[in-house]
C-alpha atoms as a PDB file:
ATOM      1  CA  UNK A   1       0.000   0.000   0.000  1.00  0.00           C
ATOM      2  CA  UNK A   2       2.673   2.392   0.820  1.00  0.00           C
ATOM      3  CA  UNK A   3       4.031   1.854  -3.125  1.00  0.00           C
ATOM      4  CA  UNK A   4       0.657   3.479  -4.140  1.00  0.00           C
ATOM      5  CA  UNK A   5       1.411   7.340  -4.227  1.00  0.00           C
ATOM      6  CA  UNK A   6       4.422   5.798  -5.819  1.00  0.00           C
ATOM      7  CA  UNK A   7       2.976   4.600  -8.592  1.00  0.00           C
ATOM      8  CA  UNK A   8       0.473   7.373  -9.071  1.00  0.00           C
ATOM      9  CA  UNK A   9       3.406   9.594  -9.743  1.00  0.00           C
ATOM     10  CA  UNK A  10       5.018   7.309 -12.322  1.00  0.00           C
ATOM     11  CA  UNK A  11       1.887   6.895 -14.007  1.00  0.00           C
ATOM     12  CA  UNK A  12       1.194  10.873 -14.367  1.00  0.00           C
ATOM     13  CA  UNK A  13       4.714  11.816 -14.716  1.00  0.00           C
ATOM     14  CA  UNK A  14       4.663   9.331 -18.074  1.00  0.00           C
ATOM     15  CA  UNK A  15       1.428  10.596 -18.878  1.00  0.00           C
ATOM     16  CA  UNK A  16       2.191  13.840 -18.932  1.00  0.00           C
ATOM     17  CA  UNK A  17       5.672  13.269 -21.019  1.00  0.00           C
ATOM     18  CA  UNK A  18       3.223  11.638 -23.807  1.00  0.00           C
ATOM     19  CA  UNK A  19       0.958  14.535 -23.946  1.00  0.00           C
ATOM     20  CA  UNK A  20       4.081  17.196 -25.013  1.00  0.00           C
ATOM     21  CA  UNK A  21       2.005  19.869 -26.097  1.00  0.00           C
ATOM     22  CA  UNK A  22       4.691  22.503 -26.283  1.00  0.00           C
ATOM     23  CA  UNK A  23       4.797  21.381 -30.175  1.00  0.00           C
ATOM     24  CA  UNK A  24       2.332  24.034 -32.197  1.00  0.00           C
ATOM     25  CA  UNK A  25      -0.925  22.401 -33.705  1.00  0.00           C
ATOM     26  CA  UNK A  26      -1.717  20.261 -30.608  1.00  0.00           C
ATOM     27  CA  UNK A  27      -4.551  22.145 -30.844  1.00  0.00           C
ATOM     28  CA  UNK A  28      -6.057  24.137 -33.754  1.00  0.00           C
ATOM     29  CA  UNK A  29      -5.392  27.822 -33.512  1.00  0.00           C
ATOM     30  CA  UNK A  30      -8.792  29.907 -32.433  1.00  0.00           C
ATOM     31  CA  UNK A  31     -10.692  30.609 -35.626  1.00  0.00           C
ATOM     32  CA  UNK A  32      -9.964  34.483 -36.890  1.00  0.00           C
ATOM     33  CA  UNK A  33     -11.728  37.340 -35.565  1.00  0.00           C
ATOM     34  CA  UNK A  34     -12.464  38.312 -39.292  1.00  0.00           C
ATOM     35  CA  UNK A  35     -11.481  37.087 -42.608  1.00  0.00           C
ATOM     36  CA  UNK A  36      -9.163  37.841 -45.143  1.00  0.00           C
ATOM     37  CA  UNK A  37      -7.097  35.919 -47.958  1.00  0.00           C
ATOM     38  CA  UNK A  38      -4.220  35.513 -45.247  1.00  0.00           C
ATOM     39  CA  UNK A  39      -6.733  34.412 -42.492  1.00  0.00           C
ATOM     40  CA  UNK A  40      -8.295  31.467 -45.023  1.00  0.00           C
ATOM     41  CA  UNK A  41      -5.090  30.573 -46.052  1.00  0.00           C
ATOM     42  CA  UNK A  42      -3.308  30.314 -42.492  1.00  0.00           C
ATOM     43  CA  UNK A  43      -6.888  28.448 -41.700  1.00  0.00           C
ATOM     44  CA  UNK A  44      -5.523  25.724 -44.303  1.00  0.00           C
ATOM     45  CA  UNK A  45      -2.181  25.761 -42.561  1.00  0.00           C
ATOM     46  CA  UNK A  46      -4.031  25.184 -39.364  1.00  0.00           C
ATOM     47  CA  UNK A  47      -5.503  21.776 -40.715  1.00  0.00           C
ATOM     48  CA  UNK A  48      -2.316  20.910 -41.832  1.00  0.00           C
ATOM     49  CA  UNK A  49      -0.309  21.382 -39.192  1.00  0.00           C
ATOM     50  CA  UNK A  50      -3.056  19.669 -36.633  1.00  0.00           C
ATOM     51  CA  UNK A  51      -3.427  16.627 -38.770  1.00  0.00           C
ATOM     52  CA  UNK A  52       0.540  16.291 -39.355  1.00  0.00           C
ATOM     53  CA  UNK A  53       1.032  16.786 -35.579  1.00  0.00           C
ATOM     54  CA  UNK A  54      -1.350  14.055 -34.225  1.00  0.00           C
ATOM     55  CA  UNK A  55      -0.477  11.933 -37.643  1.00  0.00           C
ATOM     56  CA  UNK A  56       2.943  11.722 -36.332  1.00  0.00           C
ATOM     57  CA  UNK A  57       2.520  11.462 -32.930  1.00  0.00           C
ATOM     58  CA  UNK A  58       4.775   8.581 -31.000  1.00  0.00           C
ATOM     59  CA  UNK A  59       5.730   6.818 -34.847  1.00  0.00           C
ATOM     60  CA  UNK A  60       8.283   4.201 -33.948  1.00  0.00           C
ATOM     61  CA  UNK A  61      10.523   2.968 -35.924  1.00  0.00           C
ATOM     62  CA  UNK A  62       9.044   0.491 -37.097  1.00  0.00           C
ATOM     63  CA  UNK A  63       6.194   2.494 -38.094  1.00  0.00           C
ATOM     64  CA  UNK A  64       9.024   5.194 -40.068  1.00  0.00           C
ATOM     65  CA  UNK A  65      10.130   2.233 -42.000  1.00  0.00           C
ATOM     66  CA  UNK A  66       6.166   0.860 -43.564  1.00  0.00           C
ATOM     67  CA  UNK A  67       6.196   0.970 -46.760  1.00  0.00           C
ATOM     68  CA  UNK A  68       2.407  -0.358 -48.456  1.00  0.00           C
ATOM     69  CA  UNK A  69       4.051  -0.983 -51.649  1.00  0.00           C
ATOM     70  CA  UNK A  70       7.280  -1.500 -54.129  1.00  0.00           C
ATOM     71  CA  UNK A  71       6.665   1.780 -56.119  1.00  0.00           C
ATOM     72  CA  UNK A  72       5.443   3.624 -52.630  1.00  0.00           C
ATOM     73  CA  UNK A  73       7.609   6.053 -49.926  1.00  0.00           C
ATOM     74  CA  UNK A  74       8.024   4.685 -46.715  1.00  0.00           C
ATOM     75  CA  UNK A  75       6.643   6.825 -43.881  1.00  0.00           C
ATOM     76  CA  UNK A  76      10.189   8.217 -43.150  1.00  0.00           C
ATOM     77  CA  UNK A  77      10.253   9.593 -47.041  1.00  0.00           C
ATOM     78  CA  UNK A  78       6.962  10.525 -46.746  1.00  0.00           C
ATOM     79  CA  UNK A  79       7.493  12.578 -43.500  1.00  0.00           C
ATOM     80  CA  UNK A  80      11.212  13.855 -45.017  1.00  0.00           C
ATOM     81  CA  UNK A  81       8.780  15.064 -48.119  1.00  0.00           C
ATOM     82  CA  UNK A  82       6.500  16.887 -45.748  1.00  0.00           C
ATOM     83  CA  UNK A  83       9.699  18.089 -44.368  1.00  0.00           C
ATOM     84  CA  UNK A  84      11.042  19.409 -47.212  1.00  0.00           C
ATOM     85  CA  UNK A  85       7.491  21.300 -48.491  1.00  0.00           C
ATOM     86  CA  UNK A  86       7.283  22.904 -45.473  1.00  0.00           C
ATOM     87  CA  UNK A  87      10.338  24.979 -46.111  1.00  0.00           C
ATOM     88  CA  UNK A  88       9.478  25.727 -49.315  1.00  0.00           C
ATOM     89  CA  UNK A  89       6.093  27.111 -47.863  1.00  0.00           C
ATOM     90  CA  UNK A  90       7.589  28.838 -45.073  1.00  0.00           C
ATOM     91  CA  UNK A  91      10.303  30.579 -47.726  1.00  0.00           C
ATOM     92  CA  UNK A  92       7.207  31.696 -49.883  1.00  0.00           C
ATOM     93  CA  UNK A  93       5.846  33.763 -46.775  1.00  0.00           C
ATOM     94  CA  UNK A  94       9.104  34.989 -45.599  1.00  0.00           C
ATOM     95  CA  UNK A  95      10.212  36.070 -49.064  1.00  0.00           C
ATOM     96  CA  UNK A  96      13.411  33.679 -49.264  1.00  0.00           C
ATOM     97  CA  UNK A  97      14.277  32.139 -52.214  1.00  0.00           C
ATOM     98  CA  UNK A  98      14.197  28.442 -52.143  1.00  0.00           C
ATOM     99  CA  UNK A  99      17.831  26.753 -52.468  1.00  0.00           C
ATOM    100  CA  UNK A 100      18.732  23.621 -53.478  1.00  0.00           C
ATOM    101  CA  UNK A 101      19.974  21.042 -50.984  1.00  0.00           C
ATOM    102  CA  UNK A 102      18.518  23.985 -48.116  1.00  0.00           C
ATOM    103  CA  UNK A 103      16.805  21.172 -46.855  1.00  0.00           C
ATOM    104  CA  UNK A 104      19.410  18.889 -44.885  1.00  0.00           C
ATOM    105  CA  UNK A 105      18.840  15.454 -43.702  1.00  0.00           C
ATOM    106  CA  UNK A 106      17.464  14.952 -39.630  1.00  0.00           C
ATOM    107  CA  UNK A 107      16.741  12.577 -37.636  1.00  0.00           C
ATOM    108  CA  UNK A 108      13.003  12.465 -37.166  1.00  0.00           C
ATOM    109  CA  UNK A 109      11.749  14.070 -33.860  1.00  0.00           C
ATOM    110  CA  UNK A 110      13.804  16.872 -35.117  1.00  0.00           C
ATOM    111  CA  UNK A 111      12.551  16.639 -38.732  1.00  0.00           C
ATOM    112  CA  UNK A 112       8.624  16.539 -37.077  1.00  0.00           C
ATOM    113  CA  UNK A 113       9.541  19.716 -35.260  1.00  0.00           C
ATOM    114  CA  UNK A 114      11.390  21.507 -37.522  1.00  0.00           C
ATOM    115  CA  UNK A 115       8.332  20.788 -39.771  1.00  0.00           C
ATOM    116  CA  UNK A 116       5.708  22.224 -37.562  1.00  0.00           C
ATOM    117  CA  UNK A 117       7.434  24.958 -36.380  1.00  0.00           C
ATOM    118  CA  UNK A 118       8.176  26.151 -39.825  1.00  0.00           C
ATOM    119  CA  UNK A 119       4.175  25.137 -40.707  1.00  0.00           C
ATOM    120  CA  UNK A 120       3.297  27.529 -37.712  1.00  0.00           C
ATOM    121  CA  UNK A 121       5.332  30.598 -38.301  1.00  0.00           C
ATOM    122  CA  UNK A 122       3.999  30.490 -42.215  1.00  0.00           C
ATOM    123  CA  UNK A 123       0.563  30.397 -40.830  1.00  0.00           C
ATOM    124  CA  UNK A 124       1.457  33.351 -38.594  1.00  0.00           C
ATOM    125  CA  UNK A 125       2.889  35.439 -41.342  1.00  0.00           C
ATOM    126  CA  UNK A 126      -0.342  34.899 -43.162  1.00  0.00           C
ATOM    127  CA  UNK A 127      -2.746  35.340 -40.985  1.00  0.00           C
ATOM    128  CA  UNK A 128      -1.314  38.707 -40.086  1.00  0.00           C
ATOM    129  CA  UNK A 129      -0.738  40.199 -43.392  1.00  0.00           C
ATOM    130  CA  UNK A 130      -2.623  42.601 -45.327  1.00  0.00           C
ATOM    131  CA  UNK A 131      -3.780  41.639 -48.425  1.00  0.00           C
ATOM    132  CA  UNK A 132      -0.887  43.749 -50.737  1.00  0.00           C
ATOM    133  CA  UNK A 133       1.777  42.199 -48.644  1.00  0.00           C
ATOM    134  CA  UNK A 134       0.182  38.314 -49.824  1.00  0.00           C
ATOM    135  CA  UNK A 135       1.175  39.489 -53.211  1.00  0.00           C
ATOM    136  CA  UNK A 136       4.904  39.803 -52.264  1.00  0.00           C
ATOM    137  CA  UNK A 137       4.958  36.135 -51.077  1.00  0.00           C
ATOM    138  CA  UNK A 138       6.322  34.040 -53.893  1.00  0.00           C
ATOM    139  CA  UNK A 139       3.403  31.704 -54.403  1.00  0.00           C
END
């Protein structure tokens, strides 16, 4: 009985370490105040980003490596590809020209985070720009 509180604390403590939500898109963003071409389009980013979050969530290896077919990606391409779009995405709304090999290879926790950090400040620098600013972004 006296390994009870014990336990209790192990259990939470682990519980808590699998619910990291200091990642952005655990949650959707609040929906915008008013609308705009930046607001719908960060919206999209939004659904994105929360899908790819909880999509990705605790993958094992194992999991990295399925691949359903000869001719398919494995989930590690797959998530590398994802990756690698979500610079290009965050370069069109930062006005940085995209440069081959920009995109180097990492390990995937730091691939997923890299991913949806860069997913989350492109939905940011829609969501607050004005409409003549949207045409700057290279698109």
């Amino acid at each position: 009985m006296k390994f009870l509180p014990l336990l209790l604390l192990t259990l939470l403590a682990s519980f808590l370490r699998a619910q990291d939500n200091s990642l952005p898109f655990y949650e959707t963003p609040a929906d915008p105040k008013s609308f705009s071409a930046g607001t719908v389009a960060a919206r999209m980013i939004d659904g994105l980003g929360f899908r790819y979050y909880w999509a990705t969530e605790g993958l094992r290896a194992q999991d990295l490596a399925f691949k359903p077919s000869a001719e398919a990606r494995t989930a590690e391409e797959t998530v590398a590809h994802i990756y690698e779009m979500s610079i290009l995405i965050l370069n069109a709304t930062t006005k940085t020209a995209n440069v081959p090999g920009q995109d180097k290879p990492l390990p995937f926790a730091e691939m997923r985070k890299v991913t949806l950090n860069n997913l989350w400040t492109a939905r940011t620098n829609l969501a607050t720009a004005i409409d003549e600013q949207l045409k700057e972004f290279y698109f």
